[in-house]
C-alpha atoms as a PDB file:
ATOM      1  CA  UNK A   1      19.620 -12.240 194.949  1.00  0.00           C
ATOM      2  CA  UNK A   2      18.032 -15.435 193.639  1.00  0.00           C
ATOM      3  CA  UNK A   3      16.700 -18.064 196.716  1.00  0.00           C
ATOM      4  CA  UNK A   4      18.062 -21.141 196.912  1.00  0.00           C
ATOM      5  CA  UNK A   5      14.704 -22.780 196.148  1.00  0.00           C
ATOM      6  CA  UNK A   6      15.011 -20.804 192.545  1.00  0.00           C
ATOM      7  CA  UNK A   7      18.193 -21.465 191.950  1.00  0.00           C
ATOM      8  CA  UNK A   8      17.228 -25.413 192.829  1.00  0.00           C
ATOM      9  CA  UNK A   9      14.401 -25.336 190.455  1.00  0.00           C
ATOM     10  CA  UNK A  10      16.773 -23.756 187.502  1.00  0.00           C
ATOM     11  CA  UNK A  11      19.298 -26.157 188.347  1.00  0.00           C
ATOM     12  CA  UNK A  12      16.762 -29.234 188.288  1.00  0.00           C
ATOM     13  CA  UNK A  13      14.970 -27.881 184.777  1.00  0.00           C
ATOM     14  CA  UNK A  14      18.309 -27.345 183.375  1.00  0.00           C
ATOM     15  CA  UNK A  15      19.499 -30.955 183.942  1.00  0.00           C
ATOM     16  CA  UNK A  16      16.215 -32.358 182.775  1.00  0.00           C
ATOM     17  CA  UNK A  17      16.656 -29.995 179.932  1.00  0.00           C
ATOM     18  CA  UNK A  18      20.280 -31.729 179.290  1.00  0.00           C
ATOM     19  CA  UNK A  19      19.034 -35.567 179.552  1.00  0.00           C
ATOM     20  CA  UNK A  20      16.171 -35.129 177.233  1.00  0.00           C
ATOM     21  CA  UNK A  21      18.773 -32.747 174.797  1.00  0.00           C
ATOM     22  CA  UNK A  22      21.616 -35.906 175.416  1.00  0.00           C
ATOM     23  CA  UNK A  23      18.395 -38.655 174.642  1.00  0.00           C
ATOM     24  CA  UNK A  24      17.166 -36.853 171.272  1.00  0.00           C
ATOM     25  CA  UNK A  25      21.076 -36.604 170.419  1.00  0.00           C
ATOM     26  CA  UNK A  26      21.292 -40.157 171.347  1.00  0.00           C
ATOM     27  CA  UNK A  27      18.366 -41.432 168.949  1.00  0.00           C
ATOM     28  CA  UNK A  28      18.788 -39.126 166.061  1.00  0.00           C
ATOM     29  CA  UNK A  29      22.674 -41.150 165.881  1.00  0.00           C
ATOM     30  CA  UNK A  30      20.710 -44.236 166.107  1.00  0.00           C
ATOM     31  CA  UNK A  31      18.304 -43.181 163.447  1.00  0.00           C
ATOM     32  CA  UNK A  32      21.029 -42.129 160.832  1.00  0.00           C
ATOM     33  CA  UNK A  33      23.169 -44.275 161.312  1.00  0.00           C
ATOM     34  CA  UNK A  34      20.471 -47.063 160.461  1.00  0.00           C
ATOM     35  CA  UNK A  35      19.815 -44.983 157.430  1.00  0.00           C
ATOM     36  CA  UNK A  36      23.678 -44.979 156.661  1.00  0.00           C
ATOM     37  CA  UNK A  37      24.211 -48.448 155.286  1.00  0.00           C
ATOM     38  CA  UNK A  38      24.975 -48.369 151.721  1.00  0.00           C
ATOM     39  CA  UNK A  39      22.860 -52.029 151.477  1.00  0.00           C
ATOM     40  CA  UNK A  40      19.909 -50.604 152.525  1.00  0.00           C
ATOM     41  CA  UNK A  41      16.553 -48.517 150.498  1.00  0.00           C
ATOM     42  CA  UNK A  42      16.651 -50.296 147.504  1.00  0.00           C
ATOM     43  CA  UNK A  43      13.840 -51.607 146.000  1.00  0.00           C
ATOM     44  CA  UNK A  44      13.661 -55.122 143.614  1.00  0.00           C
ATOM     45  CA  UNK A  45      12.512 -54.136 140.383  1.00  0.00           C
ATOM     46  CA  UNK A  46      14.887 -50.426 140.514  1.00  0.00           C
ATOM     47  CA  UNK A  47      16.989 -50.184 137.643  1.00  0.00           C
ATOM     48  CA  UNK A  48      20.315 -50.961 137.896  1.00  0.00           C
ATOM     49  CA  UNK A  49      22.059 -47.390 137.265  1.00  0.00           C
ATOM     50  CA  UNK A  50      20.120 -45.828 140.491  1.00  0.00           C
ATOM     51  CA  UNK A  51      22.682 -48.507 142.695  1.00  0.00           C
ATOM     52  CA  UNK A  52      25.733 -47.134 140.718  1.00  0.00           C
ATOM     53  CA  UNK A  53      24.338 -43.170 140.577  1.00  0.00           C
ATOM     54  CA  UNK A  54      24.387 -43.789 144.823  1.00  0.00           C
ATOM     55  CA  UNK A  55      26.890 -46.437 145.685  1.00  0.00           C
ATOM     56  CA  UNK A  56      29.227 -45.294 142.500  1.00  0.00           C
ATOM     57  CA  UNK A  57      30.734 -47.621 139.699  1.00  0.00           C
ATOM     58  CA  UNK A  58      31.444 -51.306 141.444  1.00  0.00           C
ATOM     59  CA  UNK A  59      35.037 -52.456 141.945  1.00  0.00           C
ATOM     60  CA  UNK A  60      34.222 -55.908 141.034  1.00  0.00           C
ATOM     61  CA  UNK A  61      31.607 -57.513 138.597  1.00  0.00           C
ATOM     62  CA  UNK A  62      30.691 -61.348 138.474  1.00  0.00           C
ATOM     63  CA  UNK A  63      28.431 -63.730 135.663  1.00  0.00           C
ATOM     64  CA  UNK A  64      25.427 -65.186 137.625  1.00  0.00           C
ATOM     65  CA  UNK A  65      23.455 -67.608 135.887  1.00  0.00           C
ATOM     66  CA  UNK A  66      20.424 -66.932 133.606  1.00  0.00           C
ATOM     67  CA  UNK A  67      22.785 -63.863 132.724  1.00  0.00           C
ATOM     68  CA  UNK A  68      22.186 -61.993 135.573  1.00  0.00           C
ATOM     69  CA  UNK A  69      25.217 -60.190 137.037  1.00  0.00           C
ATOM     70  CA  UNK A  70      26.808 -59.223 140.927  1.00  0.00           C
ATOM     71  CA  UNK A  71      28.188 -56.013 141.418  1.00  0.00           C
ATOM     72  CA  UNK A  72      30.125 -55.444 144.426  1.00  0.00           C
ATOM     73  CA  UNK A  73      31.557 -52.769 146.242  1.00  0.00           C
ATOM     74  CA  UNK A  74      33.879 -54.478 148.841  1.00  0.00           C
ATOM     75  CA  UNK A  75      35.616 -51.982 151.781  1.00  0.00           C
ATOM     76  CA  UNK A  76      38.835 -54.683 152.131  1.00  0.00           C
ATOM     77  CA  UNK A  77      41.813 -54.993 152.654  1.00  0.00           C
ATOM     78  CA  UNK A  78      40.901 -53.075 156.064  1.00  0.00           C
ATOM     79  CA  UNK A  79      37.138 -52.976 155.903  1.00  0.00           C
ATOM     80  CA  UNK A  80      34.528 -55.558 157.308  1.00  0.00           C
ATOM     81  CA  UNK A  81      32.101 -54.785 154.546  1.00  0.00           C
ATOM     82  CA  UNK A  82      31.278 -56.112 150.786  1.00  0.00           C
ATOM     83  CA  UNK A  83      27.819 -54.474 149.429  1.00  0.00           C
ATOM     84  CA  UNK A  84      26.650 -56.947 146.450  1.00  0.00           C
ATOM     85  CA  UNK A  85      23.736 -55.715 144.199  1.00  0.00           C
ATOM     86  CA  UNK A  86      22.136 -58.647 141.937  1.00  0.00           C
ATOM     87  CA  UNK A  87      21.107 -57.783 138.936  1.00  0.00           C
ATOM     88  CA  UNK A  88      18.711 -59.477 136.441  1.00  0.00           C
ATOM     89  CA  UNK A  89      19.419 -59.877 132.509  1.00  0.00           C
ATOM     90  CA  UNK A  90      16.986 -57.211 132.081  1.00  0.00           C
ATOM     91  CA  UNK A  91      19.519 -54.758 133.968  1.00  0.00           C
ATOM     92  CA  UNK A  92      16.854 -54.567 137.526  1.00  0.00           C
ATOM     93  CA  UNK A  93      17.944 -54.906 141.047  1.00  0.00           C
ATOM     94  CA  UNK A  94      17.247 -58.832 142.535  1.00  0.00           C
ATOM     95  CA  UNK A  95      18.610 -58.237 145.517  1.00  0.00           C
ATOM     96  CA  UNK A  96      21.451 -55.505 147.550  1.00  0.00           C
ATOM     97  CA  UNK A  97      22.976 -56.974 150.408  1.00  0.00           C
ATOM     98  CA  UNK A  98      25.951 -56.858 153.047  1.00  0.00           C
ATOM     99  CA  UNK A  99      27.473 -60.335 152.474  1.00  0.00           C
ATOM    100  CA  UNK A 100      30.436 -60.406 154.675  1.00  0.00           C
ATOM    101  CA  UNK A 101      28.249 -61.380 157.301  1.00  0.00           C
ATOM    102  CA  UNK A 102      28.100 -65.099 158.864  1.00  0.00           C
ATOM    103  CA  UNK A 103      24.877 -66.208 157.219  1.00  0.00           C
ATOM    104  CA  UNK A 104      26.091 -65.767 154.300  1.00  0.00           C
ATOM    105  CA  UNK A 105      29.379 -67.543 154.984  1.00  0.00           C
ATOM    106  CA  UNK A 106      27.641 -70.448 156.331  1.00  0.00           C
ATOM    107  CA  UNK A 107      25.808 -70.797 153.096  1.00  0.00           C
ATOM    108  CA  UNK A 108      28.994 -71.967 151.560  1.00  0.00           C
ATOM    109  CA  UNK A 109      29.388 -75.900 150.857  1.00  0.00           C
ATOM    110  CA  UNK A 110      32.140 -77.809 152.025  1.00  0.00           C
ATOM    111  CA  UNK A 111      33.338 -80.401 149.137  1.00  0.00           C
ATOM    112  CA  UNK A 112      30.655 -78.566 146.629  1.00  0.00           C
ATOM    113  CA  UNK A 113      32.268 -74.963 146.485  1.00  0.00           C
ATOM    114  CA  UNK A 114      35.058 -73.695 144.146  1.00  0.00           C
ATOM    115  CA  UNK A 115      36.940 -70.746 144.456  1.00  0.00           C
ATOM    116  CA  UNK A 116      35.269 -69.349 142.055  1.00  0.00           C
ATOM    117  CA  UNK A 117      31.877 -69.632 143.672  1.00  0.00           C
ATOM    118  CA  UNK A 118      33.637 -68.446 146.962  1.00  0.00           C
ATOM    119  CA  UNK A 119      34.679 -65.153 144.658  1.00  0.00           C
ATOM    120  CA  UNK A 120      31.435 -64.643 143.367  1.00  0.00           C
ATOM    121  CA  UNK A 121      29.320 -64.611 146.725  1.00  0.00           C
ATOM    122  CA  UNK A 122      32.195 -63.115 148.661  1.00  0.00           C
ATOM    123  CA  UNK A 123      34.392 -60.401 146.455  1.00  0.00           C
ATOM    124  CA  UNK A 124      38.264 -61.050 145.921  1.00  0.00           C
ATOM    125  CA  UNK A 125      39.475 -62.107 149.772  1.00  0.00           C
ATOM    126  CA  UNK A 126      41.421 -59.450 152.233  1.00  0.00           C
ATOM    127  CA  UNK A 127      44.271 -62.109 152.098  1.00  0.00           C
ATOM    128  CA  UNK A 128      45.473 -65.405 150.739  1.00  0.00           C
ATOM    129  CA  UNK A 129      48.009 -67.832 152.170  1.00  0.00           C
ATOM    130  CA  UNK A 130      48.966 -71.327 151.380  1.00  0.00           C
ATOM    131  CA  UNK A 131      50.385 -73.804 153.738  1.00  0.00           C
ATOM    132  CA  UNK A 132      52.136 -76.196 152.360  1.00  0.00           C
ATOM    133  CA  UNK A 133      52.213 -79.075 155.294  1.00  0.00           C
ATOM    134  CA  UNK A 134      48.257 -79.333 155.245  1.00  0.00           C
ATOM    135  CA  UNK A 135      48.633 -78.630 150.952  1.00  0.00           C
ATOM    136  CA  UNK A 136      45.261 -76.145 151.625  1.00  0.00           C
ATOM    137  CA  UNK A 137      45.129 -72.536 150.271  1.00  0.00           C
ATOM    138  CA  UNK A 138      43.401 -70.265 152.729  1.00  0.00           C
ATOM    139  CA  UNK A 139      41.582 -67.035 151.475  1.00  0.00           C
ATOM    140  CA  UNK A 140      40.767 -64.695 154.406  1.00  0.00           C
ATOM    141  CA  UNK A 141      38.197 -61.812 154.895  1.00  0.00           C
ATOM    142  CA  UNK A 142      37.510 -59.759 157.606  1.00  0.00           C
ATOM    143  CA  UNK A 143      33.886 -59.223 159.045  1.00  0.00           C
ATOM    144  CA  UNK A 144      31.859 -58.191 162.004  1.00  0.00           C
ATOM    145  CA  UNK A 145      30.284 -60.212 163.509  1.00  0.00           C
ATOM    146  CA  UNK A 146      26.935 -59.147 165.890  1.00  0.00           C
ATOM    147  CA  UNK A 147      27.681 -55.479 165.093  1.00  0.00           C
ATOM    148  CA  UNK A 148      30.615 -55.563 167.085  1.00  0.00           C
ATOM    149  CA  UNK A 149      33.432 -58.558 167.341  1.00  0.00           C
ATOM    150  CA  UNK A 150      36.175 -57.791 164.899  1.00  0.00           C
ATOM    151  CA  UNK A 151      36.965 -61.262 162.768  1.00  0.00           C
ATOM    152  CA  UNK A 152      38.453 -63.327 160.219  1.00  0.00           C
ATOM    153  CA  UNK A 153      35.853 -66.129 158.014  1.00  0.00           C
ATOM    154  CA  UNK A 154      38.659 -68.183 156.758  1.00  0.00           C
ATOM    155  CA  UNK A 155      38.084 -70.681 153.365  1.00  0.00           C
ATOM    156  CA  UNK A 156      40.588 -73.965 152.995  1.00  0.00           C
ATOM    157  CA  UNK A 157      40.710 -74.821 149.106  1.00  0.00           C
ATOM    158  CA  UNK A 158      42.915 -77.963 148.069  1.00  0.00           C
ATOM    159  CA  UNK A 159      45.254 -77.909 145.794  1.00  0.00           C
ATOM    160  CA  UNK A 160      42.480 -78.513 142.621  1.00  0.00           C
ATOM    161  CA  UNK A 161      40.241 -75.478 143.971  1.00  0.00           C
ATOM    162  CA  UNK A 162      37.585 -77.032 146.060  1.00  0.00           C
ATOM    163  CA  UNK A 163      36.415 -76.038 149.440  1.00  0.00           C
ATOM    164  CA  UNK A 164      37.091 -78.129 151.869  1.00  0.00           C
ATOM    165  CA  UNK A 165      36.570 -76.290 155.235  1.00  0.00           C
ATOM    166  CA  UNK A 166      36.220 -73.214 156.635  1.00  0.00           C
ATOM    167  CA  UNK A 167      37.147 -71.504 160.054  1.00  0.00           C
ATOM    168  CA  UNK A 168      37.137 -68.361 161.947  1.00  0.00           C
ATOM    169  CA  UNK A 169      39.086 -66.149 163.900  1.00  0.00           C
ATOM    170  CA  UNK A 170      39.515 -63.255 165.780  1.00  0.00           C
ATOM    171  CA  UNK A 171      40.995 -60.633 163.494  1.00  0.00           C
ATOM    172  CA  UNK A 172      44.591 -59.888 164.803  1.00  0.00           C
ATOM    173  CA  UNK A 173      44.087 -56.373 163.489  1.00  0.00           C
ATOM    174  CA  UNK A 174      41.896 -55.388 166.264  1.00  0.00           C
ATOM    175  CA  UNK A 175      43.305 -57.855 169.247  1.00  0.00           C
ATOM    176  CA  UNK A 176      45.991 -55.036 170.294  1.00  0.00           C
ATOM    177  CA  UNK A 177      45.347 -53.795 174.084  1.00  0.00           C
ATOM    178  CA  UNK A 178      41.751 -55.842 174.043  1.00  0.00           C
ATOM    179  CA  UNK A 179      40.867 -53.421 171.802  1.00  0.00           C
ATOM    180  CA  UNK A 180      38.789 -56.965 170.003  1.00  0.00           C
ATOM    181  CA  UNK A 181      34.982 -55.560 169.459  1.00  0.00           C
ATOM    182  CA  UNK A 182      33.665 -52.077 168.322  1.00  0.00           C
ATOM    183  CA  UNK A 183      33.547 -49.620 171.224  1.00  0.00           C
END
């Protein structure tokens, strides 16, 4: 029969054995899921069909001056994610980014912006509504902001297609039961 100074010891190793296991666990999550975002490990200067052969053909396409071109891969209605790749004329990666994200909202120009420059940065919008009383147009897209409040970046267009201010919101998809940020 083990003594209870044995058994103590096995019990001790064991849970020390269990926190380091649960901490490894812990960081190798971290790790991948870093790894995980469809934005990230290109290169500028990569050609063009290595973003398609790993993010697949792009659901939208938009004319960028000089002839260069945005391809987007948006995760709306329900998503909070729009991966853009810029592309030169010469068919090589500029840039791939996350853009529903607030610094790229906030790049958008009140009284400068059309809708169409609003669709070109941004992907077609999770929702559009018009009210008629304030004669503004409001395209809506969700987001997440910090990693982890659930939101709406809302864009007011007049009644010719300008921008004329923009807003945001909790995103009443998430507010149920507090249930408001990513657990």
């Amino acid at each position: 029969m083990a003594s209870r100074r044995t058994i103590r010891k096995s019990f001790t190793l064991q849970c020390a054995c269990s926190k380091t296991s649960a901490a490894l666990s812990c960081a190798a999550i971290l790790v991948l899921g870093a790894c995980a975002q469809p934005w990230q490990g290109f290169e500028a200067g990569q050609p063009e069909s290595d973003v398609v052969a790993r993010l697949g053909q792009p659901r939208e396409v938009y004319d960028l001056p000089g002839g260069a071109r945005r391809l987007m891969w948006p995760t709306q209605p329900m998503g909070e994610v729009t991966t853009a790749a810029d592309i030169d004329a010469m068919g090589k990666v500029i840039s791939v980014r996350q853009v529903l994200q607030p610094s790229e909202f906030y790049r958008a120009e009140v009284d400068k912006w059309t809708k169409k420059n609003v669709l070109v940065n941004f992907g077609r919008p999770e929702e559009t509504t018009y009210f008629p009383l304030m004669k503004r147009e409001v395209w809506s897209y969700r987001y997440l902001e910090d990693g982890v409040w659930y939101q709406l970046f809302h864009f007011y267009f007049d009644d010719t297609g300008v921008l004329r201010s923009t807003q945001k919101s909790p995103d009443p998809l998430h507010e149920q039961n507090g249930n408001d940020h990513r657990p």
